[in-house]
C-alpha atoms as a PDB file:
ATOM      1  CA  UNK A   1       7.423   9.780   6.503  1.00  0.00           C
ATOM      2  CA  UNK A   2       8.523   6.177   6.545  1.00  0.00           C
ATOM      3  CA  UNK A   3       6.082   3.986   8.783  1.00  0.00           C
ATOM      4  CA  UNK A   4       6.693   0.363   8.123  1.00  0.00           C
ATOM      5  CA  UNK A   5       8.395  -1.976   5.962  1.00  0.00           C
ATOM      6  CA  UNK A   6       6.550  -4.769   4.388  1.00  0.00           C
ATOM      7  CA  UNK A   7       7.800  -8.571   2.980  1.00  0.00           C
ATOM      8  CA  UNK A   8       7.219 -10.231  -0.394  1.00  0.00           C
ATOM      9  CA  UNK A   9       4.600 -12.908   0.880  1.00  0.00           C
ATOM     10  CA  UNK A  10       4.495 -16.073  -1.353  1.00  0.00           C
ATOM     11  CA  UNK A  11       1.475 -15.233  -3.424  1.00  0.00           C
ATOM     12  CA  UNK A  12       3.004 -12.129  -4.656  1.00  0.00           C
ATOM     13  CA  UNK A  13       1.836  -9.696  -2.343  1.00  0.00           C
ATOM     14  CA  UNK A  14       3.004  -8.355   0.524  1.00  0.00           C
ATOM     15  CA  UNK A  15       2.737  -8.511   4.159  1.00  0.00           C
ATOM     16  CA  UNK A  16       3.563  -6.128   7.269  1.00  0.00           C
ATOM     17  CA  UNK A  17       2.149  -4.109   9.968  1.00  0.00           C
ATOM     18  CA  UNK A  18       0.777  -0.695   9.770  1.00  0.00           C
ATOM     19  CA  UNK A  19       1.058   1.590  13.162  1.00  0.00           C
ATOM     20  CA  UNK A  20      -0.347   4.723  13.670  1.00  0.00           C
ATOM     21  CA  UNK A  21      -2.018   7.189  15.972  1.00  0.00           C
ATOM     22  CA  UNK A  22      -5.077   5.537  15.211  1.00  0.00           C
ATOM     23  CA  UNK A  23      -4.296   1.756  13.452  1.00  0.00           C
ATOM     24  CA  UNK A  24      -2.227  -0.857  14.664  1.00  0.00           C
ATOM     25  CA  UNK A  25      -2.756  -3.981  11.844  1.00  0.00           C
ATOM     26  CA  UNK A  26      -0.912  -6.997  10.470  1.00  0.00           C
ATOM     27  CA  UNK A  27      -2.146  -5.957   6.897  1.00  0.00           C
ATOM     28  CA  UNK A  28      -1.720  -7.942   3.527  1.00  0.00           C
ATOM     29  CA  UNK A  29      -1.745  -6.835   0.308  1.00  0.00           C
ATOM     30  CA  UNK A  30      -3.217  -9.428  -2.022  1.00  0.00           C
ATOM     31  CA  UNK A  31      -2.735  -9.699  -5.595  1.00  0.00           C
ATOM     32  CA  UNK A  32      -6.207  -9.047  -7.238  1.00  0.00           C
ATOM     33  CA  UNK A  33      -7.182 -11.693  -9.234  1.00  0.00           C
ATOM     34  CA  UNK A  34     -10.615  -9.884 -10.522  1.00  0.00           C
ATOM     35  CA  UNK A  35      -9.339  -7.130 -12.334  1.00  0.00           C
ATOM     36  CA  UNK A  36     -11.801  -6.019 -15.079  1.00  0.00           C
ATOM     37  CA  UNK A  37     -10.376  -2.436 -16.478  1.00  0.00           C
ATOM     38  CA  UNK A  38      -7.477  -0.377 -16.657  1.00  0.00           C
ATOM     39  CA  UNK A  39      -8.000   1.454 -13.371  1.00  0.00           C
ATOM     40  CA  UNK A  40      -8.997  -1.852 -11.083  1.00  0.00           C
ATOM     41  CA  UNK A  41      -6.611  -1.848  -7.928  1.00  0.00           C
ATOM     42  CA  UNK A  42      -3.820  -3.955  -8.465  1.00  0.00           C
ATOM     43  CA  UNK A  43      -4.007  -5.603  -4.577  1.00  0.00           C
ATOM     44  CA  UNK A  44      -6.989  -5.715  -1.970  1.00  0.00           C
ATOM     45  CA  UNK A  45      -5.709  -4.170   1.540  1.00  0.00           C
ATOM     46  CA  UNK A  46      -6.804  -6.964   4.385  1.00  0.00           C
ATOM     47  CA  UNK A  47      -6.607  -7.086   7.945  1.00  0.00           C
ATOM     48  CA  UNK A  48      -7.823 -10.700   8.792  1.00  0.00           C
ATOM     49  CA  UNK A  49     -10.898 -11.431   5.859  1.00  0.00           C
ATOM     50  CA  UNK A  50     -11.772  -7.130   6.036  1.00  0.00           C
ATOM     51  CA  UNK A  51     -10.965  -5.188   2.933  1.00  0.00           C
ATOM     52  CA  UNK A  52      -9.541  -2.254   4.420  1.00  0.00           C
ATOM     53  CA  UNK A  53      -8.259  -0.830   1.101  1.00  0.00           C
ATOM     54  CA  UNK A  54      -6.746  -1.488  -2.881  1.00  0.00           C
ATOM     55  CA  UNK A  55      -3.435  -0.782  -4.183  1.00  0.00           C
ATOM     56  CA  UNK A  56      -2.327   0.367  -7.745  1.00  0.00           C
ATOM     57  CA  UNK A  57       0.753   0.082  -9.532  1.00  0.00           C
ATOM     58  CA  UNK A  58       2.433   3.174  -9.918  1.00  0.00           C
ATOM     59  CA  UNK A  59       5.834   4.908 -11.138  1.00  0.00           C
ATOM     60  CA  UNK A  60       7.673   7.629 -10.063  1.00  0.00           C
ATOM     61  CA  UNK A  61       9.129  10.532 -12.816  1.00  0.00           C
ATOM     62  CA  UNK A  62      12.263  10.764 -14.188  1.00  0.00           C
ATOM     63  CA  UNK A  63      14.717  10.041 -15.975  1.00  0.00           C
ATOM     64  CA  UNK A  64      15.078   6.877 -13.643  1.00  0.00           C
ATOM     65  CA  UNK A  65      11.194   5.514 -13.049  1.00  0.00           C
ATOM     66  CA  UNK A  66      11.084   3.596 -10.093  1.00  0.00           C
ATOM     67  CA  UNK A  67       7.950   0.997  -9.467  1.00  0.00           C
ATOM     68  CA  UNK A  68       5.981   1.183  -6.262  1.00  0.00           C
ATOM     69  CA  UNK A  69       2.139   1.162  -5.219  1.00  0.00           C
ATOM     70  CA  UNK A  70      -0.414   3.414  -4.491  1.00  0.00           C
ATOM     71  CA  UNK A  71      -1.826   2.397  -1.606  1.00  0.00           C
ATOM     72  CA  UNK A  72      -4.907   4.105   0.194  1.00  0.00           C
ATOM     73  CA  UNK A  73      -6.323   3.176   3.205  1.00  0.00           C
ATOM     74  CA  UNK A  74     -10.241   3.592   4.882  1.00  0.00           C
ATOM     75  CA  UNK A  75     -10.231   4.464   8.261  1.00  0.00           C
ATOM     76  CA  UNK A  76     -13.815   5.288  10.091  1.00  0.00           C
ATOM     77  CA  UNK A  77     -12.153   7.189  12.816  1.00  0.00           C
ATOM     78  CA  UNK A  78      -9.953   9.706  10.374  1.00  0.00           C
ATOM     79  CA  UNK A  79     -11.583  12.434   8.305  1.00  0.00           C
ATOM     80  CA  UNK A  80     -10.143  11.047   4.839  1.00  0.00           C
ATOM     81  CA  UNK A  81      -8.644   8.080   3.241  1.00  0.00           C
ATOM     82  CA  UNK A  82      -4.650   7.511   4.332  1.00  0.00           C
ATOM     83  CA  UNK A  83      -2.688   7.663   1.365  1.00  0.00           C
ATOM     84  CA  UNK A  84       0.339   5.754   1.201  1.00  0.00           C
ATOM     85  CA  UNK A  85       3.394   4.829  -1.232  1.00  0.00           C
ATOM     86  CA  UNK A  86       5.101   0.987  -0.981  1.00  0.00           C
ATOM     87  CA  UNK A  87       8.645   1.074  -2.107  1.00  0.00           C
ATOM     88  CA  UNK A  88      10.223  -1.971  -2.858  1.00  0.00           C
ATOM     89  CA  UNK A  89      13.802  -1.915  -1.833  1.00  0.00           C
ATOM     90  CA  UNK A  90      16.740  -3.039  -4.551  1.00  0.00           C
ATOM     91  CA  UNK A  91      16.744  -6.768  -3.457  1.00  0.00           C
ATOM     92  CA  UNK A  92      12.825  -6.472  -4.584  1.00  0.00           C
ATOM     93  CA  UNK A  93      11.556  -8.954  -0.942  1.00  0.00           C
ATOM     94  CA  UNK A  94      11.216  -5.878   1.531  1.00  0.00           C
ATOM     95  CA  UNK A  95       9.742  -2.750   0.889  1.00  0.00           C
ATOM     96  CA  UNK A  96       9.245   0.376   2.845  1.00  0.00           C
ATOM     97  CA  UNK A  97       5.671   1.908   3.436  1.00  0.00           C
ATOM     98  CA  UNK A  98       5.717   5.627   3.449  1.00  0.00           C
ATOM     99  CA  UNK A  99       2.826   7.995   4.030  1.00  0.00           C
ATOM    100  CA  UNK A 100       1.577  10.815   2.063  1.00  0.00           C
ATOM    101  CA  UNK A 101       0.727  13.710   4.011  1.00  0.00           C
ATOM    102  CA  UNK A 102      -0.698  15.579   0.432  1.00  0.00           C
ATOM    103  CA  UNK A 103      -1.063  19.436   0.469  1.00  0.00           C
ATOM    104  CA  UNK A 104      -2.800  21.406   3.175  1.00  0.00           C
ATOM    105  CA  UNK A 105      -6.068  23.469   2.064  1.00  0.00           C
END
């Protein structure tokens, strides 16, 4: 489900607001500059100067592999992390933030 849509912001991240049942946030994603190993997020979430979450660069399958981000998401009021996916669009300065339900148990 498509929530939001996000800019390009001039650092390299990406800016937008996130609204849902329970958050409504301008949130940035900054480029981490401290990565030390393979798995270290590739942004910081922030709302204001509160790390609310990391991204990681990811691709999709197929013959035609498509870049986006990982995105996840800490939330004290929900019962687990939101996971989300930022697409960039073809023009590569807007990209649309979609959630990730994942599998029921």
């Amino acid at each position: 489900m498509q929530i939001r849509h996000f800019i390009l912001a001039k650092d390299g991240g990406w800016t937008g607001s996130i609204r849902t049942l329970t958050i409504d946030a301008k949130v940035r994603l900054v480029p981490n500059d401290d990565r030390n190993g393979d798995n270290a997020p590739a942004f910081r979430a922030l709302v204001g100067n509160a790390r609310i979450g990391d991204a990681w660069d990811a691709r999709t399958a197929g013959d035609n592999p498509r870049y986006y981000l990982r995105v996840r998401l800490d939330d004290p009021s929900l019962t687990a992390p939101l996971r989300l996916s930022l697409f960039p669009c073809d023009e590569g300065r807007k990209a649309r933030l979609v959630w990730n339900r994942g599998k029921e148990r």
